[in-house]
PDB file of N, CA and C in Angstrom:
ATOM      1  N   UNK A   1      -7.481   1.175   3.079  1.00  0.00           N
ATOM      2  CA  UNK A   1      -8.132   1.337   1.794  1.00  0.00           C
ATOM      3  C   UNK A   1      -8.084   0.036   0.998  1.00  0.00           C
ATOM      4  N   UNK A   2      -6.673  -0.823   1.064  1.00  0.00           N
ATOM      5  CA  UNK A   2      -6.551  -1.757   0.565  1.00  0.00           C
ATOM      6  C   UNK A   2      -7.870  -2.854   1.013  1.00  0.00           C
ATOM      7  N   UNK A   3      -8.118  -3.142   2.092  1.00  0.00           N
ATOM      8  CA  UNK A   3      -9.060  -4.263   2.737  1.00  0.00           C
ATOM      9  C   UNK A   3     -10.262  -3.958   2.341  1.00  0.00           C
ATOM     10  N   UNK A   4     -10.488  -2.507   2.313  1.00  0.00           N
ATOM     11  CA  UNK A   4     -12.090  -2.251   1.903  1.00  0.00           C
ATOM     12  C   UNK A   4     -12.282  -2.424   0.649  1.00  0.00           C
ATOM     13  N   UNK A   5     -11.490  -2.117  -0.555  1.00  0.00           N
ATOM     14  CA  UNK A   5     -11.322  -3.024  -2.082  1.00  0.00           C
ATOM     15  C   UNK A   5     -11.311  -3.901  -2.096  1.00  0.00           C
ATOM     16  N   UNK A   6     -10.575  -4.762  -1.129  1.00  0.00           N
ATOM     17  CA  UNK A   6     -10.919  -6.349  -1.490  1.00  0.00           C
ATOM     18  C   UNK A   6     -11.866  -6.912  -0.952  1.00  0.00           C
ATOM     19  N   UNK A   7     -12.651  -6.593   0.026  1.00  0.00           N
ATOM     20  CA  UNK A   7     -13.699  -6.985   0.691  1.00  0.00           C
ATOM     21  C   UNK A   7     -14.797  -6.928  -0.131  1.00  0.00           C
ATOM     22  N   UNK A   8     -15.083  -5.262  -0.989  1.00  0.00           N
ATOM     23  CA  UNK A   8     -15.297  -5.024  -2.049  1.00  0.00           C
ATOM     24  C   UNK A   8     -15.595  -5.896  -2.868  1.00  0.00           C
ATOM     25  N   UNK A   9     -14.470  -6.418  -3.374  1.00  0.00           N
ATOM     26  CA  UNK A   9     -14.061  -7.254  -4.893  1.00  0.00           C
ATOM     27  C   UNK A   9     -14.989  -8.072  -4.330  1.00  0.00           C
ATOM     28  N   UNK A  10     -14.249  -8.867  -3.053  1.00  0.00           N
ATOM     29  CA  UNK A  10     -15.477 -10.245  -2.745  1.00  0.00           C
ATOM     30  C   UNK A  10     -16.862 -10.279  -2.652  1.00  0.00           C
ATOM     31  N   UNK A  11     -17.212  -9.408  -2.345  1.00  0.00           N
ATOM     32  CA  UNK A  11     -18.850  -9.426  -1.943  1.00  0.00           C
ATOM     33  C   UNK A  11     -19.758  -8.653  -3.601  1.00  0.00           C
ATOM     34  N   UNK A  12     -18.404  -8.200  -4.325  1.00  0.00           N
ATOM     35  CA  UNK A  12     -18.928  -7.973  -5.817  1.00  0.00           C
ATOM     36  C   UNK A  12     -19.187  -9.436  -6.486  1.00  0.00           C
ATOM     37  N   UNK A  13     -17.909  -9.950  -5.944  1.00  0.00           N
ATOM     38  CA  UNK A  13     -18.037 -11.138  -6.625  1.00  0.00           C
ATOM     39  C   UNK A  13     -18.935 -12.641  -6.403  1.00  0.00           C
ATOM     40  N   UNK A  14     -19.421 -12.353  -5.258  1.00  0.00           N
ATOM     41  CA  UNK A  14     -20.521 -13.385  -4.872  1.00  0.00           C
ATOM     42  C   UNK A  14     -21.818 -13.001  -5.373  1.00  0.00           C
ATOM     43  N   UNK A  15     -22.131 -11.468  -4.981  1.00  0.00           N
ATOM     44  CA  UNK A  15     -23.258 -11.061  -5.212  1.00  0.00           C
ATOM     45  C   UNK A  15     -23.395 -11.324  -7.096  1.00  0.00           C
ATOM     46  N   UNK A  16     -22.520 -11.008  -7.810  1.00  0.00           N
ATOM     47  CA  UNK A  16     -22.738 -11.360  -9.375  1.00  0.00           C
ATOM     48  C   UNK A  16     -22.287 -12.705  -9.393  1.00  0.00           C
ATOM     49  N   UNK A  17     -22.319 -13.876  -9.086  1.00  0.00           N
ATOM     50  CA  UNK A  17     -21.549 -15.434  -8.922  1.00  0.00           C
ATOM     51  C   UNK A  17     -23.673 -16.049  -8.727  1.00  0.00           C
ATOM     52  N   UNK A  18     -24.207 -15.319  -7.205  1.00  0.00           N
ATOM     53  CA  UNK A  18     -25.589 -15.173  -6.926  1.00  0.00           C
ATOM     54  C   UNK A  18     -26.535 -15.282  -8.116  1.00  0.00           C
ATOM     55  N   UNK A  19     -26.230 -13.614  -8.204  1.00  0.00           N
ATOM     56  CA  UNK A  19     -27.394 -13.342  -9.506  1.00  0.00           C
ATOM     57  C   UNK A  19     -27.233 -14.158 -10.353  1.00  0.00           C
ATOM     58  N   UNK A  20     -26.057 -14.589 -11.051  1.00  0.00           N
ATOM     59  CA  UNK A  20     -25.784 -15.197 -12.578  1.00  0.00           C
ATOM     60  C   UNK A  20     -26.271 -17.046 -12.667  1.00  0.00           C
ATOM     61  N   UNK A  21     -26.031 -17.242 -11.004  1.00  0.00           N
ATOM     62  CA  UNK A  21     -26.626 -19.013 -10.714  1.00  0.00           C
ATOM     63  C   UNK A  21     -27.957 -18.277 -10.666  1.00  0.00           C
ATOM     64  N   UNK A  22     -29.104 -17.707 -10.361  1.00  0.00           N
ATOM     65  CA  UNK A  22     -30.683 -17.752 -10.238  1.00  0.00           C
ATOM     66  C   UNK A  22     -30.869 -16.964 -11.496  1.00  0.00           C
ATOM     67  N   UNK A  23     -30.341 -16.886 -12.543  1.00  0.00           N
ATOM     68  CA  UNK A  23     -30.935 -15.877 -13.877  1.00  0.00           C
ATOM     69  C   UNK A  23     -31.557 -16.842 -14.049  1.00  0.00           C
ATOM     70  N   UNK A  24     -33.073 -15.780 -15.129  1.00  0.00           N
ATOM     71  CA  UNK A  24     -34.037 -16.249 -15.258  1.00  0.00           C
ATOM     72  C   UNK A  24     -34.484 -15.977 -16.734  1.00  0.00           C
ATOM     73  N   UNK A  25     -33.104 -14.962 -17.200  1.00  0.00           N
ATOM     74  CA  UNK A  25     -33.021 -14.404 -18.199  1.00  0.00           C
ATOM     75  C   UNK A  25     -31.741 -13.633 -18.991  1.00  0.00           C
ATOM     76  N   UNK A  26     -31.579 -13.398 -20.130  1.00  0.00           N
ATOM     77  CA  UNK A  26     -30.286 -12.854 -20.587  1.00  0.00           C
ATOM     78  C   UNK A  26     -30.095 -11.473 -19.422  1.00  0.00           C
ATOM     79  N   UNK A  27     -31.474 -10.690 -19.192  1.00  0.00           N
ATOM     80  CA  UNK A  27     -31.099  -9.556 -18.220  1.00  0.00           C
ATOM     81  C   UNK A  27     -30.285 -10.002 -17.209  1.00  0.00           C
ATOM     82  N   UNK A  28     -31.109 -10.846 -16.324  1.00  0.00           N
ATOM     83  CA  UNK A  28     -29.986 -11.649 -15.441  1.00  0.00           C
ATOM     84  C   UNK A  28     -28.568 -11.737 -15.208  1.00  0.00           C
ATOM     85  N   UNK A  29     -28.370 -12.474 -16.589  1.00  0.00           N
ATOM     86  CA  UNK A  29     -27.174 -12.896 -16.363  1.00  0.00           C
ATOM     87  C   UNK A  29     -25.830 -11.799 -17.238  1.00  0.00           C
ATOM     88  N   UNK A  30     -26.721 -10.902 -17.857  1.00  0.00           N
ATOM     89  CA  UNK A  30     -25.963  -9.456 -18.112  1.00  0.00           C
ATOM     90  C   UNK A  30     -25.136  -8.818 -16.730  1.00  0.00           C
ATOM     91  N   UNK A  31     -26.621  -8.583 -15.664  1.00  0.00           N
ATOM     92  CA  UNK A  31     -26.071  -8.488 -14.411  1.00  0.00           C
ATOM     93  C   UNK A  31     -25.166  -8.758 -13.699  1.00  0.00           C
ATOM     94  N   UNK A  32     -25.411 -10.082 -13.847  1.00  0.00           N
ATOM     95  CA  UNK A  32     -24.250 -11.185 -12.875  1.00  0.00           C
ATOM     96  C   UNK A  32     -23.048 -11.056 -13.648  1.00  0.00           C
ATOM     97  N   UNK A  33     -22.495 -10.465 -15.102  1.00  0.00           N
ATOM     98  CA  UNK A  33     -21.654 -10.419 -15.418  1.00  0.00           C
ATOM     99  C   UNK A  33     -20.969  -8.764 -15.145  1.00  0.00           C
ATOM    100  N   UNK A  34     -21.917  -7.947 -15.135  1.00  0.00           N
ATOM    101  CA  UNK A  34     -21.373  -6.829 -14.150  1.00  0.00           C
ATOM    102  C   UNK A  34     -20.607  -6.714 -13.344  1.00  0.00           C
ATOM    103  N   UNK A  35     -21.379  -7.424 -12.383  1.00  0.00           N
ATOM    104  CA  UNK A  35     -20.878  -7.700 -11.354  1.00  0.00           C
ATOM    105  C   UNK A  35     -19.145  -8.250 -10.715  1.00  0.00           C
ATOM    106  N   UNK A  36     -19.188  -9.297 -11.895  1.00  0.00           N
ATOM    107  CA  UNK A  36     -17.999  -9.835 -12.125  1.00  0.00           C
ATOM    108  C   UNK A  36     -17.170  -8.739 -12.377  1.00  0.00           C
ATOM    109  N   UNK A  37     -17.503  -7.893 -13.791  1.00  0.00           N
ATOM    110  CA  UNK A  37     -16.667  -6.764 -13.839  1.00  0.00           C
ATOM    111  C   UNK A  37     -16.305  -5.957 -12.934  1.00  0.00           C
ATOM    112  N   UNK A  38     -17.384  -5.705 -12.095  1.00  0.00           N
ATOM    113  CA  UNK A  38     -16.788  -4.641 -11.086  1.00  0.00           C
ATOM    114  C   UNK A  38     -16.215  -4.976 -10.028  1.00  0.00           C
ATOM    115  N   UNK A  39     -16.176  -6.623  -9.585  1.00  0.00           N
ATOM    116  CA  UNK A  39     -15.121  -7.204  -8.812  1.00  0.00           C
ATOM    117  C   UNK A  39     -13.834  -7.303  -9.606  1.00  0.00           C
ATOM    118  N   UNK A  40     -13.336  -7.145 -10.918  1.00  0.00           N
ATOM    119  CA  UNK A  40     -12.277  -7.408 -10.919  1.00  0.00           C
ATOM    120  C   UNK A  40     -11.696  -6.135 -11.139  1.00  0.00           C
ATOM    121  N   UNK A  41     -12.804  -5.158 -11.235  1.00  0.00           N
ATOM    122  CA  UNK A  41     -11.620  -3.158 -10.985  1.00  0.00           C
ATOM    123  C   UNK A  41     -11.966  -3.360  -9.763  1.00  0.00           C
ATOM    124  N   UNK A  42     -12.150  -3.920  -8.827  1.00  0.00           N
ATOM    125  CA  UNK A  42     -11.714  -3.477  -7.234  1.00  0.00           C
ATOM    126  C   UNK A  42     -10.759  -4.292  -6.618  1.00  0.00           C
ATOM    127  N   UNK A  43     -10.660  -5.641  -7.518  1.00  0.00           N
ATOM    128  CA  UNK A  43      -9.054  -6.103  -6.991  1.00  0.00           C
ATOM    129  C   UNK A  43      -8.154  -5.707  -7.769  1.00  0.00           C
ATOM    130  N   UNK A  44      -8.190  -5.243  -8.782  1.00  0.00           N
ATOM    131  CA  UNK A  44      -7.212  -4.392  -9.743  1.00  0.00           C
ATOM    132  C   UNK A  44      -6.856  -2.676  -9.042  1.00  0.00           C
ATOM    133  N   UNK A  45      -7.785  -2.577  -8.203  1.00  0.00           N
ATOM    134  CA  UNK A  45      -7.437  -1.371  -7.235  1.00  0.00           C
ATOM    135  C   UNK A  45      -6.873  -1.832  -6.363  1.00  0.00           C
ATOM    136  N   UNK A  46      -7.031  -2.366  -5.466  1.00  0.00           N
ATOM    137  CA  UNK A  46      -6.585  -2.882  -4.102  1.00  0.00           C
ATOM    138  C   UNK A  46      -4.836  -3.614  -4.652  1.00  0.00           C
ATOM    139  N   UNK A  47      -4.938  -4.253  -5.935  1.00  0.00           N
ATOM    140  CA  UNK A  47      -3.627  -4.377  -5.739  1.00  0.00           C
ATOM    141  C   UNK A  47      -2.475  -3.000  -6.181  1.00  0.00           C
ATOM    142  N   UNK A  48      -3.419  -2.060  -7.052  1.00  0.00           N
ATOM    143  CA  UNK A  48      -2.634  -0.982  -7.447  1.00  0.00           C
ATOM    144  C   UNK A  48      -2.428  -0.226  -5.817  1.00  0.00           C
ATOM    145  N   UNK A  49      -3.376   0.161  -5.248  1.00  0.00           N
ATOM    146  CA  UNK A  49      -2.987   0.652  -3.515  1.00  0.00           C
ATOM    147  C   UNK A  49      -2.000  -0.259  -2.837  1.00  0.00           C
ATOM    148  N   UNK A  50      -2.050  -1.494  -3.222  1.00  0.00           N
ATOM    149  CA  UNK A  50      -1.222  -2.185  -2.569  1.00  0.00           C
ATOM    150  C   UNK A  50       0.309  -2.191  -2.773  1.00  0.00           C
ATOM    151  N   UNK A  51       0.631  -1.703  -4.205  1.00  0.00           N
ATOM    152  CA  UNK A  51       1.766  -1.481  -5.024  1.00  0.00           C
ATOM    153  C   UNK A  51       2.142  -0.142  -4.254  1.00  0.00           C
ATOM    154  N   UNK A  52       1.403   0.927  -4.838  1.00  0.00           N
ATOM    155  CA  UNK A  52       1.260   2.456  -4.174  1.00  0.00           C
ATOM    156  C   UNK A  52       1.904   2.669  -2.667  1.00  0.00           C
ATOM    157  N   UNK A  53       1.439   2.027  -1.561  1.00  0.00           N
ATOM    158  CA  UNK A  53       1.974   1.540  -0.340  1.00  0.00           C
ATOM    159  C   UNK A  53       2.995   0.902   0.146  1.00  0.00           C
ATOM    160  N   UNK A  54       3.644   0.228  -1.340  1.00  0.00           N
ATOM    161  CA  UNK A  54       5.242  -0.127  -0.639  1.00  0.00           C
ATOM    162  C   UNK A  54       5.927   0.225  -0.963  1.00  0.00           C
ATOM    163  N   UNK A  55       5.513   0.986  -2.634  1.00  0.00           N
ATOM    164  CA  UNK A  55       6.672   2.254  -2.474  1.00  0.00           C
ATOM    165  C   UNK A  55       6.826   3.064  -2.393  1.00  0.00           C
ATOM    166  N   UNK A  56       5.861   3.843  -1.466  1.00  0.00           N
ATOM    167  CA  UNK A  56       5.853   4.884  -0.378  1.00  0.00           C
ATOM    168  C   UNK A  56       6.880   4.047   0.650  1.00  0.00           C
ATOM    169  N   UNK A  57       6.316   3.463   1.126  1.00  0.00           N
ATOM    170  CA  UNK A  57       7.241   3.112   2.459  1.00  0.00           C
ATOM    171  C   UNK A  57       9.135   2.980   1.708  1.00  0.00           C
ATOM    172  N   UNK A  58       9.021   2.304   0.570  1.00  0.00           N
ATOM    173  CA  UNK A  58      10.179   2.290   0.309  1.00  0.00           C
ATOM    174  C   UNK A  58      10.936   3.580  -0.214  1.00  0.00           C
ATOM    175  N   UNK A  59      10.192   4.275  -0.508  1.00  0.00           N
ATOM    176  CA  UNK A  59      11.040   5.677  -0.916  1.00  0.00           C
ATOM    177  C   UNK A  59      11.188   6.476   0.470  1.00  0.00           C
ATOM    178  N   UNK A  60      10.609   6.361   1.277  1.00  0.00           N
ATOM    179  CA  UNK A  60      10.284   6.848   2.402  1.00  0.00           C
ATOM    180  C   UNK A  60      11.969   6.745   3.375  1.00  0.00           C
ATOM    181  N   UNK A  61      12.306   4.554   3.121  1.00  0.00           N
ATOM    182  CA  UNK A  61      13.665   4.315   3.229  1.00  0.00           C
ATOM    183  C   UNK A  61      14.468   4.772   3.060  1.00  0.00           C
ATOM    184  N   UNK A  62      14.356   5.032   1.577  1.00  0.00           N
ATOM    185  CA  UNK A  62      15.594   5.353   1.095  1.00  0.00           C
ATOM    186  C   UNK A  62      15.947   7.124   1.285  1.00  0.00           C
ATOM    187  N   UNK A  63      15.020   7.693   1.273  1.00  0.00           N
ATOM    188  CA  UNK A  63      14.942   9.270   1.779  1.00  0.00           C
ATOM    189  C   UNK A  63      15.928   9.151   3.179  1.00  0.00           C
ATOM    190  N   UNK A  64      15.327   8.826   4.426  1.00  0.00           N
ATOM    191  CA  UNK A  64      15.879   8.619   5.575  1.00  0.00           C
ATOM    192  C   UNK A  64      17.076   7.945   5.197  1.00  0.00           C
ATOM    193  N   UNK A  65      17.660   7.642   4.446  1.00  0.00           N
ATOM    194  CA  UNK A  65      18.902   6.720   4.423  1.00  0.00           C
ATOM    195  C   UNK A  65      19.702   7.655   4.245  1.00  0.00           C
ATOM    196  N   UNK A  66      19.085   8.125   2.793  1.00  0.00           N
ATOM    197  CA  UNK A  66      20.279   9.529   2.082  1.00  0.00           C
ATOM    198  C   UNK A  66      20.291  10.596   3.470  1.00  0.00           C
ATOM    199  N   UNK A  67      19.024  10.915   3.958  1.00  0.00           N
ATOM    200  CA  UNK A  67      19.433  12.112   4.881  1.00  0.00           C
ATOM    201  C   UNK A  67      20.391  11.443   5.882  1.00  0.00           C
ATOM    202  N   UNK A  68      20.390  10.450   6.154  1.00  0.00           N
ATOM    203  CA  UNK A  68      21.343   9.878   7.425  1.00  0.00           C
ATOM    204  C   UNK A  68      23.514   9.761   7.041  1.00  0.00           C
ATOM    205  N   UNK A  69      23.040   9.594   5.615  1.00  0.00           N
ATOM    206  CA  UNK A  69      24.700   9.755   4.846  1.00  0.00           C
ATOM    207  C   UNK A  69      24.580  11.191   4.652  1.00  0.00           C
ATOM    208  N   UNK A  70      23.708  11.942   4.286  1.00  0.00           N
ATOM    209  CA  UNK A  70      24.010  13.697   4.596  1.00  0.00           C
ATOM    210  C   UNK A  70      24.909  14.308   5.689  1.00  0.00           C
ATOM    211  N   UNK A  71      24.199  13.255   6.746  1.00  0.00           N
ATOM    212  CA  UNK A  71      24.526  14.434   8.131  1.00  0.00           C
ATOM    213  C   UNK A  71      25.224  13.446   8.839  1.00  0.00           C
ATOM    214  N   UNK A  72      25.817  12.510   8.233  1.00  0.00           N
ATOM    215  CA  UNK A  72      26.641  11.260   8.963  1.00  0.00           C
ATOM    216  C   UNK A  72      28.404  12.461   9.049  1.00  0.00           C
ATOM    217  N   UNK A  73      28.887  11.856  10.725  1.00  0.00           N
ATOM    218  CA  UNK A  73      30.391  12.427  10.888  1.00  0.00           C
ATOM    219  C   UNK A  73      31.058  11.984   9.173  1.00  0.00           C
ATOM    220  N   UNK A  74      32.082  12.553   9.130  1.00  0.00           N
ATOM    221  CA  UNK A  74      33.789  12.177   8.486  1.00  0.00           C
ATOM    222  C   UNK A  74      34.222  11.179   8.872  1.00  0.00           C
ATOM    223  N   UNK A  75      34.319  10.372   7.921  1.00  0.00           N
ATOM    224  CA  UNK A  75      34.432   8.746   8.392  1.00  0.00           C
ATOM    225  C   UNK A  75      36.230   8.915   9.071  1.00  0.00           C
ATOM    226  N   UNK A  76      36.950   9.255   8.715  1.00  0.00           N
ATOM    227  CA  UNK A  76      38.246   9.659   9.507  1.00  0.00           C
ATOM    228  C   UNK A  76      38.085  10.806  10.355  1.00  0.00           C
ATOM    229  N   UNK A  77      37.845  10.358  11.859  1.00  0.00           N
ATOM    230  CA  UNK A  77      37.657  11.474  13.042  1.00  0.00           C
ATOM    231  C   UNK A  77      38.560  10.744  13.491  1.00  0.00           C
ATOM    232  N   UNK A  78      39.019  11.322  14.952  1.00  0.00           N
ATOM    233  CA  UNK A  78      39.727  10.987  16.164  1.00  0.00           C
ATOM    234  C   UNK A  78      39.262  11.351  17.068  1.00  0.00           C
ATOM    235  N   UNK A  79      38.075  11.816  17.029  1.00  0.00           N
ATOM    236  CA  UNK A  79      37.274  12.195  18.283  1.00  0.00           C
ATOM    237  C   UNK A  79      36.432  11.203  18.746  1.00  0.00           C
ATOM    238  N   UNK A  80      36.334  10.814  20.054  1.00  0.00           N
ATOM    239  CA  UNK A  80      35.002   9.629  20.107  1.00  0.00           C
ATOM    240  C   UNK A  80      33.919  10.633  20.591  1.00  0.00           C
ATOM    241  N   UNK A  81      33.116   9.998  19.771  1.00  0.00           N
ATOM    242  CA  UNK A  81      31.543  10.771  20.489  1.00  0.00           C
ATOM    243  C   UNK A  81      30.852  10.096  21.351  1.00  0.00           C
ATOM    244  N   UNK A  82      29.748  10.189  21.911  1.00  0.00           N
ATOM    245  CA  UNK A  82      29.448   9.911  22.722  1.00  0.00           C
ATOM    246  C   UNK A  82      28.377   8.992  22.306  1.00  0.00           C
ATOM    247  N   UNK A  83      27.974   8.108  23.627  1.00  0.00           N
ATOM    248  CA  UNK A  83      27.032   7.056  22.488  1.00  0.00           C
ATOM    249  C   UNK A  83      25.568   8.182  22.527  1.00  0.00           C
ATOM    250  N   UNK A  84      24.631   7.485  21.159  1.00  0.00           N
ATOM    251  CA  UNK A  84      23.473   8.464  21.146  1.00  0.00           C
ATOM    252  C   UNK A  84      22.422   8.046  21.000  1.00  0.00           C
ATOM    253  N   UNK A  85      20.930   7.704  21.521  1.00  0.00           N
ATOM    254  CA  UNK A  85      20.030   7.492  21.623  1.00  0.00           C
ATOM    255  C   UNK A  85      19.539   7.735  19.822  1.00  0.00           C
ATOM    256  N   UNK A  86      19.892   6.673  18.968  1.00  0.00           N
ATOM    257  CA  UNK A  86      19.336   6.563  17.594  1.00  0.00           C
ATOM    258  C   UNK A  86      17.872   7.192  17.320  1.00  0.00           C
ATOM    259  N   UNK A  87      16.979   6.672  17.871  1.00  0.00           N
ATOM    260  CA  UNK A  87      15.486   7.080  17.600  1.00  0.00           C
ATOM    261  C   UNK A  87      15.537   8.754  17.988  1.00  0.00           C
ATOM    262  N   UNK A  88      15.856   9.475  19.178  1.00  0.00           N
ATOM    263  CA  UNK A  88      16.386  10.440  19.572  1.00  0.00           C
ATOM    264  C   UNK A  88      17.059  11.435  18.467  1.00  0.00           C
ATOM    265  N   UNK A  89      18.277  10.939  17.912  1.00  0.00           N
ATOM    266  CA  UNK A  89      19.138  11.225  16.997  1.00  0.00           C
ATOM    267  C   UNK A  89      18.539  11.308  15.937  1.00  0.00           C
ATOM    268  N   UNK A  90      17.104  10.563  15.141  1.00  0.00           N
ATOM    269  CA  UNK A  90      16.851  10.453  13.850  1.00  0.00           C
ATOM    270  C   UNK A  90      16.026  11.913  14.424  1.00  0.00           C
ATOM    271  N   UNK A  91      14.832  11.674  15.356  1.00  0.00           N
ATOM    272  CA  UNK A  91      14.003  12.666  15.226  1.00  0.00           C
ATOM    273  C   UNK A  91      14.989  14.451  15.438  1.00  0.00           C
ATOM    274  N   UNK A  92      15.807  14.311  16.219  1.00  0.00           N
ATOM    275  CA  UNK A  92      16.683  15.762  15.856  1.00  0.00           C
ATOM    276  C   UNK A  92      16.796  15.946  14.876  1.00  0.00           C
ATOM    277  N   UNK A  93      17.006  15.297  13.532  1.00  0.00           N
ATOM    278  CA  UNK A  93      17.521  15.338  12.269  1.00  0.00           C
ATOM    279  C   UNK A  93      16.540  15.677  11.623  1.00  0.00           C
ATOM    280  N   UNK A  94      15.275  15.295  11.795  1.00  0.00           N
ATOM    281  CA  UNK A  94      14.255  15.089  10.962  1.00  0.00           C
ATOM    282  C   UNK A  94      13.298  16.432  11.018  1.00  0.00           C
ATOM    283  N   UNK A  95      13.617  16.957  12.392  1.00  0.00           N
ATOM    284  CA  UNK A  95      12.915  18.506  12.458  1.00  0.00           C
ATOM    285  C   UNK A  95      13.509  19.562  12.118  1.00  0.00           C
ATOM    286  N   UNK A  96      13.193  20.357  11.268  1.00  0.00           N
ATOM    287  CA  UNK A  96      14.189  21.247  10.933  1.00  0.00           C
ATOM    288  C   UNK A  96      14.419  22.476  11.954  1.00  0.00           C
TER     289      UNK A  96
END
């Protein structure tokens, strides 16, 4: 979503950069200033998705972290366990 906003932004922003160099008239260059506007709410989106997206991933972290100190042994055992296939181990955890 992010790339298609900024791709967006750019091709807003040439196409009104275009119009506003060949105006021929105040209509014109009303246009070409549109344009401008609406390239800068689509990089003002793309960076808000872009914000949106890392802290998803980062809450996402920290979720899996807390569940992993949830269901983590008693830090004083005397039992050894056995070693455990981590990726294995998260997805057991993760299905209820």
């Amino acid at each position: 979503m992010m790339v298609v906003l900024f791709l967006a932004a750019i091709l807003s922003a040439v196409v009104g950069l275009v119009i506003f160099g060949t105006a021929k008239g105040a209509v014109h260059e009303a246009i070409g200033g549109i344009f401008w506007i609406i390239a800068a709410v689509f990089f003002i989106g793309a960076a808000i998705v872009d914000a949106l997206q890392r802290t998803s991933r980062a809450v996402t972290r920290e979720i899996l972290a807390l569940r992993e100190q949830l269901h983590a042994p008693p830090a004083l055992t005397t039992k050894v366990q056995d070693p455990v296939d981590p990726k294995a181990e998260l997805r057991r955890r993760l299905t209820p």
